[in-house]
Protein backbone atom coordinates (compact mmCIF):
# COMPACT_ATOMS: atom_id res chain seq x y z
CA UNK A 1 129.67 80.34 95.28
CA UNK A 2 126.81 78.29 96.71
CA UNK A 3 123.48 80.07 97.41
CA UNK A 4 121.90 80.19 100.90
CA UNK A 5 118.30 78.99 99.99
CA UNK A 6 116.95 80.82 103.18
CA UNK A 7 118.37 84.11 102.08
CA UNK A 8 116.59 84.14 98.75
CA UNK A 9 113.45 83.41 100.62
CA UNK A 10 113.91 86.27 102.79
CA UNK A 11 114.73 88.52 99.69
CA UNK A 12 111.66 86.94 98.05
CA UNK A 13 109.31 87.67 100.59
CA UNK A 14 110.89 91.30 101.60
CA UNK A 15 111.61 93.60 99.45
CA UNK A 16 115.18 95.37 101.17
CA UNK A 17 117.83 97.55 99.24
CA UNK A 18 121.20 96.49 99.12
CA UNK A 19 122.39 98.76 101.80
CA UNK A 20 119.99 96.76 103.70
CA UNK A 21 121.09 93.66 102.83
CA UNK A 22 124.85 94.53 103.42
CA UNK A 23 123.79 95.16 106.81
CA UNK A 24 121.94 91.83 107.11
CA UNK A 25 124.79 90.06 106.00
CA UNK A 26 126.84 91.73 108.73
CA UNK A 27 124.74 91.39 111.29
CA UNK A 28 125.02 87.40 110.56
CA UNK A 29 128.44 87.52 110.53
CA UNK A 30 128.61 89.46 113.98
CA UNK A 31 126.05 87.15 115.86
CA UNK A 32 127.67 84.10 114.99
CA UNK A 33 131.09 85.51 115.94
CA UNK A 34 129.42 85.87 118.98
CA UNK A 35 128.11 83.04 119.86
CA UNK A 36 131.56 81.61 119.71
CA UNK A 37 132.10 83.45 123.12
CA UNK A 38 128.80 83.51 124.42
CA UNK A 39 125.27 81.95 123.23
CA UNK A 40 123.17 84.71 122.00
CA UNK A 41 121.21 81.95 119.96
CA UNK A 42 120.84 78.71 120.12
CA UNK A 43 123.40 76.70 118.21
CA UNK A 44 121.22 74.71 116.21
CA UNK A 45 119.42 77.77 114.92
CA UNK A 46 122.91 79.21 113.48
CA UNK A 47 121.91 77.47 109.69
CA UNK A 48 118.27 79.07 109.90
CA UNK A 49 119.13 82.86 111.21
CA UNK A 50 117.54 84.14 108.03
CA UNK A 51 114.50 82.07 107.94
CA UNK A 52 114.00 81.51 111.70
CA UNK A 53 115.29 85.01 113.52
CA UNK A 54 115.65 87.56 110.35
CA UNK A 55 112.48 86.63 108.47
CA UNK A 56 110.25 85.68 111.70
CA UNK A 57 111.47 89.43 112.72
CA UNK A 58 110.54 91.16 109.69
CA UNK A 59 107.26 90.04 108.79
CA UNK A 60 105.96 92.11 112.16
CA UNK A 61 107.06 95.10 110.21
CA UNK A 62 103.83 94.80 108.28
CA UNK A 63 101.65 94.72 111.45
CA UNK A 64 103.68 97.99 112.81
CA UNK A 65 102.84 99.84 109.25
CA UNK A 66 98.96 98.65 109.89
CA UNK A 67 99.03 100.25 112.92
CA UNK A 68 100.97 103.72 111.97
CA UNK A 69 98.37 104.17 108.95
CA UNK A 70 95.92 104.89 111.81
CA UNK A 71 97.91 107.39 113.48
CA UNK A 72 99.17 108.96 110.87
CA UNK A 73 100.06 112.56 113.09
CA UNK A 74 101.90 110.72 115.84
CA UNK A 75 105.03 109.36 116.50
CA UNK A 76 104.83 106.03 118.31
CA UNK A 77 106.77 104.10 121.16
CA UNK A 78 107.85 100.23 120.78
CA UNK A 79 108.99 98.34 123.29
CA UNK A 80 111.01 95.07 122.74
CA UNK A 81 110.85 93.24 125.67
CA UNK A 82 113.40 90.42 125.95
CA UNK A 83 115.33 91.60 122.88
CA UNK A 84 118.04 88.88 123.11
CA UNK A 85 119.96 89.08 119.78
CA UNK A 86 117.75 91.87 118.44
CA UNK A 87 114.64 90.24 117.44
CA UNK A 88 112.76 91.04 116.69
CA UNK A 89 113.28 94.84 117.09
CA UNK A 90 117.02 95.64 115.90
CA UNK A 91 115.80 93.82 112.75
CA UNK A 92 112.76 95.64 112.52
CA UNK A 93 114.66 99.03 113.46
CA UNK A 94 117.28 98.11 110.06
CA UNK A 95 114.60 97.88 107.48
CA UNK A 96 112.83 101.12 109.00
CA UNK A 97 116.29 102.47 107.88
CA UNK A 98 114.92 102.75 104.59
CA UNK A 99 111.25 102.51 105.01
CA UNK A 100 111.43 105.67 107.39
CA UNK A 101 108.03 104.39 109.54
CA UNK A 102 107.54 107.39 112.07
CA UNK A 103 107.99 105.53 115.33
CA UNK A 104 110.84 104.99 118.39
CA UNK A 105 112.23 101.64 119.10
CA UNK A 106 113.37 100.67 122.70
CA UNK A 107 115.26 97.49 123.35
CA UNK A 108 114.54 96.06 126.82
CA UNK A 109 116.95 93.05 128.07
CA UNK A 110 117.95 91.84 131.42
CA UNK A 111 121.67 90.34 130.11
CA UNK A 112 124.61 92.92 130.38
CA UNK A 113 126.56 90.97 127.41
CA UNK A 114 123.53 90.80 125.05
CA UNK A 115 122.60 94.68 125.96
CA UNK A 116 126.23 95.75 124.67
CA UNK A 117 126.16 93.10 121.85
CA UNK A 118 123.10 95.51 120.87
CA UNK A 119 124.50 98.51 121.65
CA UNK A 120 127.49 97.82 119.41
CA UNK A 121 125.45 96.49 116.26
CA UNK A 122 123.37 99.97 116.90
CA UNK A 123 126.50 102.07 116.69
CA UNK A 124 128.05 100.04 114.32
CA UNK A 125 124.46 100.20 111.47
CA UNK A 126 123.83 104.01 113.17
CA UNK A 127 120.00 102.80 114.13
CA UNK A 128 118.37 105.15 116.10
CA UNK A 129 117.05 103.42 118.94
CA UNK A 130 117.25 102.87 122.84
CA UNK A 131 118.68 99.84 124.59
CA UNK A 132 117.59 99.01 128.41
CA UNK A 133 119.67 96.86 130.63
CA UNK A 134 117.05 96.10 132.84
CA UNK A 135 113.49 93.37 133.08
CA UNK A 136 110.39 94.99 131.41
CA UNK A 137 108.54 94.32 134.87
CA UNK A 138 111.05 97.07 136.25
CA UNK A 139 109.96 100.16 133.86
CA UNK A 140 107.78 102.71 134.56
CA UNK A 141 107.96 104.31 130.74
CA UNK A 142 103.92 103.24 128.77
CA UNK A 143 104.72 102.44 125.23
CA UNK A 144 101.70 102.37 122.30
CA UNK A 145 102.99 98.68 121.09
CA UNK A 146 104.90 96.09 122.76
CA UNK A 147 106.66 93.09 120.93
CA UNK A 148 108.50 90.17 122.30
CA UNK A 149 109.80 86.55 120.57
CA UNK A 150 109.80 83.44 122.66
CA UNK A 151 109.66 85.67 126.05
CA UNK A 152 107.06 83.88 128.48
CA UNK A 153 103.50 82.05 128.09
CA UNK A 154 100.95 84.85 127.45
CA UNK A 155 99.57 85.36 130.98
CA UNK A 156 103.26 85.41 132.68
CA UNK A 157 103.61 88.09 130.04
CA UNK A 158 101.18 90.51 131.06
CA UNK A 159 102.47 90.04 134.20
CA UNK A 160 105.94 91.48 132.64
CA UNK A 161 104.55 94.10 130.97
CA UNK A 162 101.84 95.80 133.55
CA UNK A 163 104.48 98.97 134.31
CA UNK A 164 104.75 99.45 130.74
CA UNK A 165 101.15 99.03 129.00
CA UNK A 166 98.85 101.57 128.59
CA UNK A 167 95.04 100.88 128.03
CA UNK A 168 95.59 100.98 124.28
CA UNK A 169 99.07 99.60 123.72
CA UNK A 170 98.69 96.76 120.81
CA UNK A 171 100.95 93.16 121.39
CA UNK A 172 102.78 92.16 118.21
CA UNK A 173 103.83 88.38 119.15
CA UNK A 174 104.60 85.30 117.62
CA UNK A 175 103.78 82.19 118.86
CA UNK A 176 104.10 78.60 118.16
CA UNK A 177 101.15 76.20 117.05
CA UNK A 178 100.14 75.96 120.73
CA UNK A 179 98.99 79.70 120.83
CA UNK A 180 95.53 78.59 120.97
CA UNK A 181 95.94 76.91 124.72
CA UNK A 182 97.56 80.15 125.78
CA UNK A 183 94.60 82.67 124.30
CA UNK A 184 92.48 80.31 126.39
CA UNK A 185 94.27 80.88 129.30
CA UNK A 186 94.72 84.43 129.08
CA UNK A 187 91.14 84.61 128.75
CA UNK A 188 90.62 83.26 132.22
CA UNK A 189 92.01 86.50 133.18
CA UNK A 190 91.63 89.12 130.68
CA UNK A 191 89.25 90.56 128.02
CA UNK A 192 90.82 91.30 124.85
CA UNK A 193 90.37 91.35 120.90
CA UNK A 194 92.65 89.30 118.85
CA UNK A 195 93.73 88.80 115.35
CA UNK A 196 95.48 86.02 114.67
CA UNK A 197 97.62 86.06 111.27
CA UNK A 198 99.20 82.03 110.00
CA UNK A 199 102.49 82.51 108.98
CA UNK A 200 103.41 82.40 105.57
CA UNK A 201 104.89 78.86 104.77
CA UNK A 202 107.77 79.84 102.94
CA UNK A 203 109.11 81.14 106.36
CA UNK A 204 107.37 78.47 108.67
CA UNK A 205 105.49 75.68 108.16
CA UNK A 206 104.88 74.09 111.72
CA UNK A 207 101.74 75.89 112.44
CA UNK A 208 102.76 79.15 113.66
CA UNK A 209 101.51 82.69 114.24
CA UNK A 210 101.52 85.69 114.64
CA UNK A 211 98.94 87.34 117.04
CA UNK A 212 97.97 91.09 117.91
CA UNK A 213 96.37 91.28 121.05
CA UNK A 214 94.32 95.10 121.63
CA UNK A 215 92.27 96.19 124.07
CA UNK A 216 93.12 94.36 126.77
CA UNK A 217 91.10 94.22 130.17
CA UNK A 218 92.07 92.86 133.76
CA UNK A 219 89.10 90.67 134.93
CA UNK A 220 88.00 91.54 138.69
């Protein structure tokens, strides 16, 4: 049986049980089924879904657990805004399965089709979280972190998320290897502290990142 070379890297670099991974493995299996009907993904992406959606997903796990550590006597909100196929929060949401991280997931996505595509692969892996058939910039619900894949340029994304930040709410978001000209923007128009994480090679090698954005400030 041949080996998919992306899968061991994502077993390599994650450590999931099998339950996990039989749930991965579905969850392949159902998107590309899906995309023969009705592109969730882009087709040339279909080879990479471990190494480009599933691992790209996952490693923001680590950044959520950083964050939970410091508020250890309070459960906290997530939004996903433009969840799309589930990343990266349905992904993130399958692993907390087992890892049991004390927080609420909420799926946010304007496309009726992609909103039940999630709402089936929730009832189908019983994942205890909230989809939203709506845009982000409609919501009035304040969430503590906000994550988002491949949504909008960083200052067109504030603009999404204003009904649905909170003075402390931490950004989660990976970015290509042009993050640095959109940091520079934003900071045209906000204040903010940043940490900005390379991504391990093994998953992507083109220069990418991923950033967490905190205390962010409107400029007058």
């Amino acid at each position: 049986m041949k080996i998919n070379p992306e899968k061991n890297t994502f077993l390599k670099l994650f450590d999931v049980s099998r339950e996990t991974l039989t749930k991965l493995n579905q969850y392949e299996l159902k998107i590309i089924s899906f995309n023969e009907k009705s592109n969730i993904i882009g087709k040339n992406t279909i080879p990479n879904i471990w190494k480009r959606h599933f691992a790209d997903s996952a490693k923001i796990l680590f950044f959520i657990t950083t964050i939970l550590k410091k508020n250890k006597n309070r459960k906290l909100t997530i939004c996903d805004v433009g969840s799309g196929a589930g990343f990266p929060g349905l992904i993130i949401s399958i692993l907390n399965q087992e890892k049991r991280l004390n927080f609420h997931m909420t799926l946010v996505e304007s496309n009726a089709k992609k909103c039940s595509f999630l709402k089936g692969l929730i009832k189908c892996f019983k994942i205890k979280a909230e989809v939203i058939n709506d845009r982000a910039e409609n919501l009035n619900e304040k969430f503590d972190i906000i994550i988002a894949r491949a949504v909008a340029p960083l200052t067109k994304f504030m603009v999404f998320c204003k009904n649905i930040r909170k003075d402390k709410t931490i950004y989660i978001l990976p970015k290509g290897s042009n993050f640095q000209s959109e940091l520079l923007q934003l900071k045209k128009q906000w204040y903010y502290d940043v940490n900005i994480v390379k991504n391990n090679k093994e998953i992507d090698n083109s220069g990418g990142v991923t950033i967490v954005l905190s205390n962010l400030k409107k400029k007058k």
